[in-house]
C-alpha atoms as a PDB file:
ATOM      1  CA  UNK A   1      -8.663  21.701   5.234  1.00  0.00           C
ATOM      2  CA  UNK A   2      -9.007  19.876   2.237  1.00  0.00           C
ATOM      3  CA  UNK A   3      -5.866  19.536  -0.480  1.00  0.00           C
ATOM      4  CA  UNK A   4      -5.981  19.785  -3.799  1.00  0.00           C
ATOM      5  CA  UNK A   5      -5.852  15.861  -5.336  1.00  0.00           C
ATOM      6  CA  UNK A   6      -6.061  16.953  -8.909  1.00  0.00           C
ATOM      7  CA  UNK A   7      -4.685  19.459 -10.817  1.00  0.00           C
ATOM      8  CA  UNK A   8      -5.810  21.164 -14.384  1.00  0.00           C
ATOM      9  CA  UNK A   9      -3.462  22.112 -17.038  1.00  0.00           C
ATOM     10  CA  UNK A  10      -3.768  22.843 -20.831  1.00  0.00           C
ATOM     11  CA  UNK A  11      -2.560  20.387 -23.379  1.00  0.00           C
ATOM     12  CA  UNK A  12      -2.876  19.415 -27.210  1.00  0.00           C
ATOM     13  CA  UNK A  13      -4.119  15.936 -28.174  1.00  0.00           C
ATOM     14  CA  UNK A  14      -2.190  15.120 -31.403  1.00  0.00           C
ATOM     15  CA  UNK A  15      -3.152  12.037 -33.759  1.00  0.00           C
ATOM     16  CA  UNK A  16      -6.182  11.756 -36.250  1.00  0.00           C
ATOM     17  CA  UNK A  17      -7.819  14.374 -38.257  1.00  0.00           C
ATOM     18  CA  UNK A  18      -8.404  17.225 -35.632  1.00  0.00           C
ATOM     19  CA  UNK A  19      -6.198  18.061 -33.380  1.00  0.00           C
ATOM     20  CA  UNK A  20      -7.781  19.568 -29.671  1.00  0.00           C
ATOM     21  CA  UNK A  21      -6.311  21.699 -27.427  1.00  0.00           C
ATOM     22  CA  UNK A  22      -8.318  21.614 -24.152  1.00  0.00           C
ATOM     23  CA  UNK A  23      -7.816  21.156 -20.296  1.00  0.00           C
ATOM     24  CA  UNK A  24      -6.415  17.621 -18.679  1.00  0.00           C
ATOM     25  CA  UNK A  25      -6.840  16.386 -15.198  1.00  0.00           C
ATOM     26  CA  UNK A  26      -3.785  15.293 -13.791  1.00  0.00           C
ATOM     27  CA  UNK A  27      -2.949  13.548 -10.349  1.00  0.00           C
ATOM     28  CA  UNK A  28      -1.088  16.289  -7.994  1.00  0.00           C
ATOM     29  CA  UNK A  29       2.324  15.112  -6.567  1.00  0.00           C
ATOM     30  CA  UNK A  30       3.644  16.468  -3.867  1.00  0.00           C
ATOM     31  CA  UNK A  31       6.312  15.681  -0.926  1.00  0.00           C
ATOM     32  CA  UNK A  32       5.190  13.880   2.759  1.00  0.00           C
ATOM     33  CA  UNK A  33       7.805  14.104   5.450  1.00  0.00           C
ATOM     34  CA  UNK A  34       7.019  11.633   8.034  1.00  0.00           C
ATOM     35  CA  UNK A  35       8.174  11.881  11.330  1.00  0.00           C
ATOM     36  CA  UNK A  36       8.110   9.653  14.536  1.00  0.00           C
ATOM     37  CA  UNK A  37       7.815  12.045  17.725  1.00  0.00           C
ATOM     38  CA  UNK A  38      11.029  14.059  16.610  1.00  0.00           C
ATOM     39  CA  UNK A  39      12.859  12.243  14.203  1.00  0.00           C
ATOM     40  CA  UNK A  40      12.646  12.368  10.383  1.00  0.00           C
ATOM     41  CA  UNK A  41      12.149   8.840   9.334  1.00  0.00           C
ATOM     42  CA  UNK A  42      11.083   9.138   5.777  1.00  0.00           C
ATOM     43  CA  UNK A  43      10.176  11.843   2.732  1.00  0.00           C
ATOM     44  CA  UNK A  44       7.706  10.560  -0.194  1.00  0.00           C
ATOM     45  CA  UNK A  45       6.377  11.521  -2.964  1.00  0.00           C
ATOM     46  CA  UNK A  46       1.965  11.031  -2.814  1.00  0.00           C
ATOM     47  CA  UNK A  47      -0.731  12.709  -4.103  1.00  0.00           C
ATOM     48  CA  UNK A  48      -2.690  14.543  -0.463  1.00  0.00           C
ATOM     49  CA  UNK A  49      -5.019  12.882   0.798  1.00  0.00           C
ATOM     50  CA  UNK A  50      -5.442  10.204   3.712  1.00  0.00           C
ATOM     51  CA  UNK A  51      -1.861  11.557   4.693  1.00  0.00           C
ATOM     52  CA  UNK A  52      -2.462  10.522   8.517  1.00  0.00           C
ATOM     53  CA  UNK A  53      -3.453   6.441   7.307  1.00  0.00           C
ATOM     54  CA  UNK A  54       0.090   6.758   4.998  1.00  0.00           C
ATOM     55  CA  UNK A  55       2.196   7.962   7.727  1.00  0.00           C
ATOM     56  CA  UNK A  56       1.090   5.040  10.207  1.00  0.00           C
ATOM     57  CA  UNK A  57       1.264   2.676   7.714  1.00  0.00           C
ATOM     58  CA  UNK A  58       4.540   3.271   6.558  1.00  0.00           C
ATOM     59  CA  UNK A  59       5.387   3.624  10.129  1.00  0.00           C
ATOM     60  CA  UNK A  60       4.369  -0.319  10.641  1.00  0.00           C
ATOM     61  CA  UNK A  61       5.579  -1.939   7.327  1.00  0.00           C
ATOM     62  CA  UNK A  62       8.909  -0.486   8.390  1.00  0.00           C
ATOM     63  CA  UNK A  63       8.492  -2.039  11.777  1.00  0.00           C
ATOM     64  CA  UNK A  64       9.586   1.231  13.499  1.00  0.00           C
ATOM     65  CA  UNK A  65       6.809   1.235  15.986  1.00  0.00           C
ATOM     66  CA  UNK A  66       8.533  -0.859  18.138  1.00  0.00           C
ATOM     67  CA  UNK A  67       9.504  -0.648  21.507  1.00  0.00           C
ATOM     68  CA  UNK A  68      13.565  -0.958  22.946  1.00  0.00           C
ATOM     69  CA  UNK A  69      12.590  -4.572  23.267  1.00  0.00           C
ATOM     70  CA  UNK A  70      10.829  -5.131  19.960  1.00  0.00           C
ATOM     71  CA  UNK A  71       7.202  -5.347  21.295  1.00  0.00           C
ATOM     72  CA  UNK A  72       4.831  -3.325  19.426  1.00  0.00           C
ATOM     73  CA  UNK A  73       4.147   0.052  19.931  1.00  0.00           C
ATOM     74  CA  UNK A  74       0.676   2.019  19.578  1.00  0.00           C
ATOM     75  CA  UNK A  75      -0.030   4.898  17.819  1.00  0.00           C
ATOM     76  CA  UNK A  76      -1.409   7.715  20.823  1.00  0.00           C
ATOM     77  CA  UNK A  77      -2.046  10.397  17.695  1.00  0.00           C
ATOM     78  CA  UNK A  78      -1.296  11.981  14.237  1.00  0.00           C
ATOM     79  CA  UNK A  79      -0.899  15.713  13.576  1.00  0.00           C
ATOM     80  CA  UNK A  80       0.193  17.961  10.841  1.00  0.00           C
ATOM     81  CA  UNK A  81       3.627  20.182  11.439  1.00  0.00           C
ATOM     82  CA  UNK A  82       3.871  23.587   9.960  1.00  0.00           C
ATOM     83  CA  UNK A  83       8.237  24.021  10.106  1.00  0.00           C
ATOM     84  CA  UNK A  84       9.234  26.377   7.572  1.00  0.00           C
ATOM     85  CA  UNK A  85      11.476  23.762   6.194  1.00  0.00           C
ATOM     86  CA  UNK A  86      12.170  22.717   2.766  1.00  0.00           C
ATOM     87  CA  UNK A  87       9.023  20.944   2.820  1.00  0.00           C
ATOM     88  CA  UNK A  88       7.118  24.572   3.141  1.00  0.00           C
ATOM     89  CA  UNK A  89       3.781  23.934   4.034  1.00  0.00           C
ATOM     90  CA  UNK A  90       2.351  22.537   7.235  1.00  0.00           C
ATOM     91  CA  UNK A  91       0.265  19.929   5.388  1.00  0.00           C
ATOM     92  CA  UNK A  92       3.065  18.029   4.002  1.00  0.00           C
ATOM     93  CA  UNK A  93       4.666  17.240   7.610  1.00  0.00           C
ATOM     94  CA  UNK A  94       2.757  14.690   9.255  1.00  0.00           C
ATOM     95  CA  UNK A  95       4.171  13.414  12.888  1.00  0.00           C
ATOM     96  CA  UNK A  96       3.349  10.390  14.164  1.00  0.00           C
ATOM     97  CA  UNK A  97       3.132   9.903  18.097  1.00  0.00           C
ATOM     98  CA  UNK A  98       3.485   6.871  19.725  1.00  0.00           C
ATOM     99  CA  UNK A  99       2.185   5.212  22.703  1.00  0.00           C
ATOM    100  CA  UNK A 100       5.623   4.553  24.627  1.00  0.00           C
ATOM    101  CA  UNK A 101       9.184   4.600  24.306  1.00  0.00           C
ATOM    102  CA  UNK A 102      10.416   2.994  20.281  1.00  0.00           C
ATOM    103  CA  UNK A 103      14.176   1.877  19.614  1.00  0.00           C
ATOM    104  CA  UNK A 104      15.547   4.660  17.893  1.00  0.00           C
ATOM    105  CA  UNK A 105      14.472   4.535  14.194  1.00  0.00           C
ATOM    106  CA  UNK A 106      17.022   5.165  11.454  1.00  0.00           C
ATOM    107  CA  UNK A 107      15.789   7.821   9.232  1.00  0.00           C
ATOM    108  CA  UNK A 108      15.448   6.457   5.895  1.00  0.00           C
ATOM    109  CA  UNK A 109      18.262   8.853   3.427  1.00  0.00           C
ATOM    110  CA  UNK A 110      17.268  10.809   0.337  1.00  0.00           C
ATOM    111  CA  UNK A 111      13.328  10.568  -0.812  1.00  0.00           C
ATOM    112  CA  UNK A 112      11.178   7.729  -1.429  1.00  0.00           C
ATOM    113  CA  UNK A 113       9.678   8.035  -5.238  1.00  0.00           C
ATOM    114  CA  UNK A 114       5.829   7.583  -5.797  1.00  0.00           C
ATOM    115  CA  UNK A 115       7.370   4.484  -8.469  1.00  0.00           C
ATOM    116  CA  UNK A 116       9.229   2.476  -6.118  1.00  0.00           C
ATOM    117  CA  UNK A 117      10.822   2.295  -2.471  1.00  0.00           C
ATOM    118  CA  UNK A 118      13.514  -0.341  -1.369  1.00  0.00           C
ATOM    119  CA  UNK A 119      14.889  -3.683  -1.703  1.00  0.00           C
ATOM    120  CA  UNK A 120      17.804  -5.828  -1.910  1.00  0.00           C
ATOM    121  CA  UNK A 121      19.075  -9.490  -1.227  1.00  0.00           C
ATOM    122  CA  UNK A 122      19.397  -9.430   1.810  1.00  0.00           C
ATOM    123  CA  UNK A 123      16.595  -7.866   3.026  1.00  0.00           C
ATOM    124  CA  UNK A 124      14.547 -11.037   3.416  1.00  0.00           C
ATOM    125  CA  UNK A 125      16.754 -12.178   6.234  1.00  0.00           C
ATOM    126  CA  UNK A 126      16.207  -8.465   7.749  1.00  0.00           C
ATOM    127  CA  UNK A 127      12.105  -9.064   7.581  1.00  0.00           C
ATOM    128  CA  UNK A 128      12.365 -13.035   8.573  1.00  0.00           C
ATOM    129  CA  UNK A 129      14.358 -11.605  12.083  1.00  0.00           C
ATOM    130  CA  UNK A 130      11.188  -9.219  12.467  1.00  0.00           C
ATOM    131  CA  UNK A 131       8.464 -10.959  10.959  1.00  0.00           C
ATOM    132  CA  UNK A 132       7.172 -14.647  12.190  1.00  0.00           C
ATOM    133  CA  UNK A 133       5.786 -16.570   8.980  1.00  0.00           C
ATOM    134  CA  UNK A 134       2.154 -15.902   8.276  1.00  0.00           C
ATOM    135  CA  UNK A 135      -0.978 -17.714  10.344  1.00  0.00           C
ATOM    136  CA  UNK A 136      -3.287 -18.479   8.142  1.00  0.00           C
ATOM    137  CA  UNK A 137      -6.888 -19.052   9.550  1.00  0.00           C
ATOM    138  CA  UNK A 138      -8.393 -22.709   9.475  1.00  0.00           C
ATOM    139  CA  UNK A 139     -10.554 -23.575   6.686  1.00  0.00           C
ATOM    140  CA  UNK A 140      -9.085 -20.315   4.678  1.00  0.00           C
ATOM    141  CA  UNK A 141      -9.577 -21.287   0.797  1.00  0.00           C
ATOM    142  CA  UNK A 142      -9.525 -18.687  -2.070  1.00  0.00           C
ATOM    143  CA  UNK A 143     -11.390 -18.824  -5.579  1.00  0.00           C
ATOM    144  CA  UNK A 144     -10.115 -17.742  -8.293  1.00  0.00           C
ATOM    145  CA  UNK A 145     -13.242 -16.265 -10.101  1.00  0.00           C
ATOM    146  CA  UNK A 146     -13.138 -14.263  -7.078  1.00  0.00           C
ATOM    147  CA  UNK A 147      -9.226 -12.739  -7.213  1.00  0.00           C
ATOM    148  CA  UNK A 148     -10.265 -12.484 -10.804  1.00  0.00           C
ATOM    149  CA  UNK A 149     -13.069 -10.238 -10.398  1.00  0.00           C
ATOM    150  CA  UNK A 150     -11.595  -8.139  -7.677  1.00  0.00           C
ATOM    151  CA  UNK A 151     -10.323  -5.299  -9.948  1.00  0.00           C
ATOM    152  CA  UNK A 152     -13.757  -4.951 -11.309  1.00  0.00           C
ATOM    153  CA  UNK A 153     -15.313  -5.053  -7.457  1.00  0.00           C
ATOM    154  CA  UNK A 154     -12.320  -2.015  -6.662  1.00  0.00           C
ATOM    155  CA  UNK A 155     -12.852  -0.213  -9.485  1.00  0.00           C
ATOM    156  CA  UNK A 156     -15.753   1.645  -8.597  1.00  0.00           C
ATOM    157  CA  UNK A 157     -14.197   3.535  -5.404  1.00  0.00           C
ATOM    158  CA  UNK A 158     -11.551   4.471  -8.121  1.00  0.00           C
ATOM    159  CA  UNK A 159     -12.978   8.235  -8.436  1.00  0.00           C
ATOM    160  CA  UNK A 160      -9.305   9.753  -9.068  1.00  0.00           C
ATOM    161  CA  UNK A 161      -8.273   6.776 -11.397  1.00  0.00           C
ATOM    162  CA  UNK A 162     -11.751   7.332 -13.674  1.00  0.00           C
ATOM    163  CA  UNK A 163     -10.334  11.328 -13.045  1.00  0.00           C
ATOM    164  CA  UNK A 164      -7.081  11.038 -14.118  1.00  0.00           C
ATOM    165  CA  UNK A 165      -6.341   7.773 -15.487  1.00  0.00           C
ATOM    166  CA  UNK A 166      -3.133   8.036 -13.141  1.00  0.00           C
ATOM    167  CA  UNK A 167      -3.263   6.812 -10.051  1.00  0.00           C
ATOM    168  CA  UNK A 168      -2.848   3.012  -8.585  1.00  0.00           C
ATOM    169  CA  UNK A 169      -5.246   2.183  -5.851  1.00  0.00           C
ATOM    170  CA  UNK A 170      -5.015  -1.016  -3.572  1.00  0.00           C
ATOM    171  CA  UNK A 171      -7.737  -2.553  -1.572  1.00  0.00           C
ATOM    172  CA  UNK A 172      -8.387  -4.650   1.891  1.00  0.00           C
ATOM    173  CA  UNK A 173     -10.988  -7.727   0.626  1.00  0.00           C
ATOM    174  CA  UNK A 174     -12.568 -10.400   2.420  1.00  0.00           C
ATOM    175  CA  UNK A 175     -11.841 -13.687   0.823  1.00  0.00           C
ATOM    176  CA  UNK A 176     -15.230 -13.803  -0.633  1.00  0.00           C
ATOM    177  CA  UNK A 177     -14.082 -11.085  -2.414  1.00  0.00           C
ATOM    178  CA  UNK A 178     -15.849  -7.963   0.091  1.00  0.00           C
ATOM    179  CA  UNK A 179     -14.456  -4.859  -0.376  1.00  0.00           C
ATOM    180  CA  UNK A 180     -13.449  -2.994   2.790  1.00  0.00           C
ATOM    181  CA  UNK A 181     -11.344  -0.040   2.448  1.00  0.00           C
ATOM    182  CA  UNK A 182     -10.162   1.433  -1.132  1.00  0.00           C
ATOM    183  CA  UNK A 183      -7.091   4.045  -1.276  1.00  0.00           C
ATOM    184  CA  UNK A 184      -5.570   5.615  -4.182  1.00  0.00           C
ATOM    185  CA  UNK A 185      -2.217   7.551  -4.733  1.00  0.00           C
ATOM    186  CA  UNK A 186      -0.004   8.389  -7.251  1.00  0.00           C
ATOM    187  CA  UNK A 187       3.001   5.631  -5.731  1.00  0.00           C
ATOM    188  CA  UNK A 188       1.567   2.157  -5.051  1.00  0.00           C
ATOM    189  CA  UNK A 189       3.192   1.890  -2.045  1.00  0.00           C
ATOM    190  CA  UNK A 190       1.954   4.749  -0.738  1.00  0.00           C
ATOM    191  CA  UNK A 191      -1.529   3.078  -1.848  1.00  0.00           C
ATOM    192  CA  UNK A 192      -0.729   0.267   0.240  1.00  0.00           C
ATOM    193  CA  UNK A 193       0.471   2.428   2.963  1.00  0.00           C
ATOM    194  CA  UNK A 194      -3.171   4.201   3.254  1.00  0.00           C
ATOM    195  CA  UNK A 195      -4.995   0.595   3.266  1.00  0.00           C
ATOM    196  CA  UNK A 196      -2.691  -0.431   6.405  1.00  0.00           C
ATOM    197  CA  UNK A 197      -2.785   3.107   8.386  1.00  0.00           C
ATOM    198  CA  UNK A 198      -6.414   3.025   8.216  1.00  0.00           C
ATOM    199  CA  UNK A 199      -6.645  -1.136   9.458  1.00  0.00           C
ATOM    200  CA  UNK A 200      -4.277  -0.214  11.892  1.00  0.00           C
ATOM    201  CA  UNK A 201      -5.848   2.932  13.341  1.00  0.00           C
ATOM    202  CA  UNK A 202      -9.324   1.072  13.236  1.00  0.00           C
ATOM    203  CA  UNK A 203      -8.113  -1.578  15.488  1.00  0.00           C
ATOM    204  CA  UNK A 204      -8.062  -4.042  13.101  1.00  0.00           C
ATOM    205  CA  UNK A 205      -4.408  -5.140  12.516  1.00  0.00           C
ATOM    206  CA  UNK A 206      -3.246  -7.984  11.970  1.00  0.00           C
ATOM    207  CA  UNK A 207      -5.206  -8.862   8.999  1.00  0.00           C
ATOM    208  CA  UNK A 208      -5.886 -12.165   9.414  1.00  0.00           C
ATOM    209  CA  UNK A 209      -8.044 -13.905   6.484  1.00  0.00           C
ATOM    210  CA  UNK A 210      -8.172 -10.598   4.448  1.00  0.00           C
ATOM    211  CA  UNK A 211      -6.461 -10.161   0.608  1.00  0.00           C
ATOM    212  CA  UNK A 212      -4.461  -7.428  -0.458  1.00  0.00           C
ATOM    213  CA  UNK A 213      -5.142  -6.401  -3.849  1.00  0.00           C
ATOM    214  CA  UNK A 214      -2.898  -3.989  -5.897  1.00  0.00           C
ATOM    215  CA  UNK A 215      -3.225  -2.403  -9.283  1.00  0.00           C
ATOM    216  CA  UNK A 216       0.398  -2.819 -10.031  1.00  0.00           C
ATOM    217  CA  UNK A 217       2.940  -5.120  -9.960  1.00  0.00           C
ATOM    218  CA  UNK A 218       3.534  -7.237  -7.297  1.00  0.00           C
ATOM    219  CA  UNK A 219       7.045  -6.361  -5.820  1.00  0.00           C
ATOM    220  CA  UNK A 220       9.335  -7.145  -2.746  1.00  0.00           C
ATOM    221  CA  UNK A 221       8.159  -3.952  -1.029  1.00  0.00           C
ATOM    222  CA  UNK A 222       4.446  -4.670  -1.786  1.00  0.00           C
ATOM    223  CA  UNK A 223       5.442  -8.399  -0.348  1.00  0.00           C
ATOM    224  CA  UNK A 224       6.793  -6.631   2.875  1.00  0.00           C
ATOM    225  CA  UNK A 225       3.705  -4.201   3.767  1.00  0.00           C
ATOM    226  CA  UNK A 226       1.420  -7.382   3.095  1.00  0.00           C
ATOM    227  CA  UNK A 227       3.002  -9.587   5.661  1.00  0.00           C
ATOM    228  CA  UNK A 228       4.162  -6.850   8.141  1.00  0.00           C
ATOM    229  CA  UNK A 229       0.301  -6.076   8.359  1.00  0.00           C
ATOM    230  CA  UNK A 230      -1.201 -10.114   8.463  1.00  0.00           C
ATOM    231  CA  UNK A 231      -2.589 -10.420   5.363  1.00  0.00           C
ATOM    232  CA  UNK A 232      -2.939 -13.766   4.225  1.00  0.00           C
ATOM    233  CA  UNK A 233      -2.945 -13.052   0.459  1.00  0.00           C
ATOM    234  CA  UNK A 234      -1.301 -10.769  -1.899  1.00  0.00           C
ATOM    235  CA  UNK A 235      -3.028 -10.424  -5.136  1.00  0.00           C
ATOM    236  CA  UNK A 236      -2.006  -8.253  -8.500  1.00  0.00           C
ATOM    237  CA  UNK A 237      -3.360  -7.381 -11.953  1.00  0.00           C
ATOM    238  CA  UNK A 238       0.537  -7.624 -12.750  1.00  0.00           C
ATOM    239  CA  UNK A 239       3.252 -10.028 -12.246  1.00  0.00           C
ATOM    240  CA  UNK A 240       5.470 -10.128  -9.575  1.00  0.00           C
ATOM    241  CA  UNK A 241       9.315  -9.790  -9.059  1.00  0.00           C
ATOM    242  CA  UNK A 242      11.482 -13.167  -8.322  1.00  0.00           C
ATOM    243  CA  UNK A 243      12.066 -11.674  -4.706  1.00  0.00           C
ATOM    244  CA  UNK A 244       8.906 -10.787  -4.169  1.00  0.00           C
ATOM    245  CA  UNK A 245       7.874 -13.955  -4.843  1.00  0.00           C
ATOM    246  CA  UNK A 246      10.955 -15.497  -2.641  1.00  0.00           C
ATOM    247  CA  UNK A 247       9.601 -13.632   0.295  1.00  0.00           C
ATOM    248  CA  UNK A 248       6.076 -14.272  -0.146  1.00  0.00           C
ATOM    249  CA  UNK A 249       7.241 -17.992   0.132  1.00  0.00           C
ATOM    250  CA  UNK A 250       9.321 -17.418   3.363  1.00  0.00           C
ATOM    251  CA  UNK A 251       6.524 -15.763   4.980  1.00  0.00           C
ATOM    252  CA  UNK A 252       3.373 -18.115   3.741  1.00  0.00           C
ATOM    253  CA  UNK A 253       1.992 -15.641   2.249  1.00  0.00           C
ATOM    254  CA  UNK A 254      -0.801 -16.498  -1.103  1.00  0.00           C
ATOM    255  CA  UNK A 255       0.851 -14.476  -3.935  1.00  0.00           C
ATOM    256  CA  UNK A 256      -1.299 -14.158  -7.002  1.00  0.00           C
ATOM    257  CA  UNK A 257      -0.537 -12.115  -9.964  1.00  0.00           C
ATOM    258  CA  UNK A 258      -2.343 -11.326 -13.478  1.00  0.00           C
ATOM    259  CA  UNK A 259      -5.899 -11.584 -11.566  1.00  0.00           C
ATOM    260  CA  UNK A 260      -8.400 -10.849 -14.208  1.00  0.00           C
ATOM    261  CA  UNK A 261     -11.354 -12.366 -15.313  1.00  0.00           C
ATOM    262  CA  UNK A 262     -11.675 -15.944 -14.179  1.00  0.00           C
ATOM    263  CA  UNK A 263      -7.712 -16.412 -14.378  1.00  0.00           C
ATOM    264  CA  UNK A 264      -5.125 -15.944 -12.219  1.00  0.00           C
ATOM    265  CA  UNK A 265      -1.057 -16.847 -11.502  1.00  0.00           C
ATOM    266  CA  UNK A 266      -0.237 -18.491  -8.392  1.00  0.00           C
ATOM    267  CA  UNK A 267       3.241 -17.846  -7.330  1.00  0.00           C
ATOM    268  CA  UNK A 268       2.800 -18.802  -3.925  1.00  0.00           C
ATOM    269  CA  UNK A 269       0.621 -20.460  -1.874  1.00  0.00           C
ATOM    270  CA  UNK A 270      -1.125 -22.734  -4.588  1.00  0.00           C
ATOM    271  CA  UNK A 271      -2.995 -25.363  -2.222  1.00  0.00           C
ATOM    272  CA  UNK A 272      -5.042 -22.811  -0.700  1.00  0.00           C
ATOM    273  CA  UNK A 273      -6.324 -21.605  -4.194  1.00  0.00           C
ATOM    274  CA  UNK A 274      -9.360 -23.191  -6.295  1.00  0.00           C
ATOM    275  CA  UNK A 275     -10.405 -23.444  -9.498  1.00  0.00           C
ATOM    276  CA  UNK A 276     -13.892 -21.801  -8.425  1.00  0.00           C
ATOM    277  CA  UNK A 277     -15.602 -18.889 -10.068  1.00  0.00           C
ATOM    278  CA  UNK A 278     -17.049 -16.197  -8.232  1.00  0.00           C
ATOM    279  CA  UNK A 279     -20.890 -16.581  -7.042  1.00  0.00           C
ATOM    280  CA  UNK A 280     -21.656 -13.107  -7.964  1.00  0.00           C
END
């Protein structure tokens, strides 16, 4: 069944001569309870859609599909719940099923906002213990006329964003600058969160060689999804947070932020980035 992504209400557009009262499309917002088997291990807030992709992808950023002794743990299937809870409807319950035994997650306490999840200064430690530092394939060299350009390659696939004019989107690239898979939400992470469910249910985590790109700002929690999955880049049309770009360091991970046009900040990872335009 499909949801409801956007919503219509009626408001008045003030300023200039002639005021309008008329209908707006805005981005719906409602709550995801994710579960793993039988235990609640997070609420968000997301606009519906591609609910299955965010609840494995959270479900790996947070590392939770792990088994007793760490290894990683597959994802056997996804399903809606219908509970009668305080989340009412069935379609905002997703449970994810894994493969084998996991180490019992700790359910994460209170909700997680579309704006923002996590983060704190210890938590690089926490992600170095569970995260190795980032391979990055041989010969792997990124323009940046290309980063530059990918906002304009994304934009496109940005039907609720050219909609609404509300919702972030990030994207899985090639670093040539091919654009894989697209996702939008109203929370970036969540964005993020669709991009990695969908890699990982395809088969095709880690992402070695690939760039994340964001329409936000490049935080800590963005940081964390990008290395948890094996991307080798990390690029933003914003600027990133001083952790963030602490982490990206610790994990050798290519953080760029303010990619637009043919210009681009390199907070991390600056000898595998050239001056080069894009060839198309």
């Amino acid at each position: 069944m499909a949801r409801a992504r956007v919503d219509t209400v009626l408001a008045r557009r003030r300023g200039g001569t002639d005021p309008t009262r008329g209908p707006e499309d805005l981005l719906v917002e409602e709550p995801l309870e994710i579960r793993l088997a039988d235990t609640t291990v997070a609420t968000t807030m997301r606009t519906p859609g591609h609910d299955y992709e965010l609840a494995a992808g959270w479900c790996h950023a947070e590392g939770v599909l792990r088994g007793p002794g760490g290894d990683p743990v597959g994802v056997a299937g996804i399903r809606y719940c219908a509970t009668g809870s305080a989340v009412d409807t069935g379609f905002n319950v997703v449970t994810v099923q894994p493969d084998g035994p996991v180490a019992g997650p700790a359910a994460r306490l209170g909700t997680t906002t579309s704006s923002c999840g996590i983060c704190g200064a210890d938590a690089i430690d926490s992600l170095t213990e569970r995260l190795a530092p980032l391979a990055v394939p041989d010969g792997f060299r990124l323009a940046t006329g290309v980063l530059g350009s990918l906002g304009d390659r994304v934009a496109p696939q940005q039907a609720l964003f050219a909609t609404t004019g509300g919702s972030h989107a990030a994207a899985a690239c090639t670093a040539d600058g091919d654009v894989l898979v697209v996702r939008e939400d109203i929370g970036r992470h969540n964005a993020v969160d669709k991009v990695v469910g969908r890699l990982l249910l395809d088969g095709d985590l880690p992402a070695h060689g690939l760039v994340l790109w964001v329409s936000g700002r490049a935080s800590f929690e963005m940081v964390q999804k990008a290395w948890a999955a094996g991307f080798a880049a990390l690029v933003s049309v914003s600027a990133a947070s001083s952790l963030a770009v602490t982490t990206a360091r610790r994990a050798g991970l290519v953080l760029c932020g303010f990619a637009r046009g043919d210009r681009v900040t390199v907070y991390a990872g600056d000898d595998l980035v050239d001056d080069r335009g894009s060839e198309r």
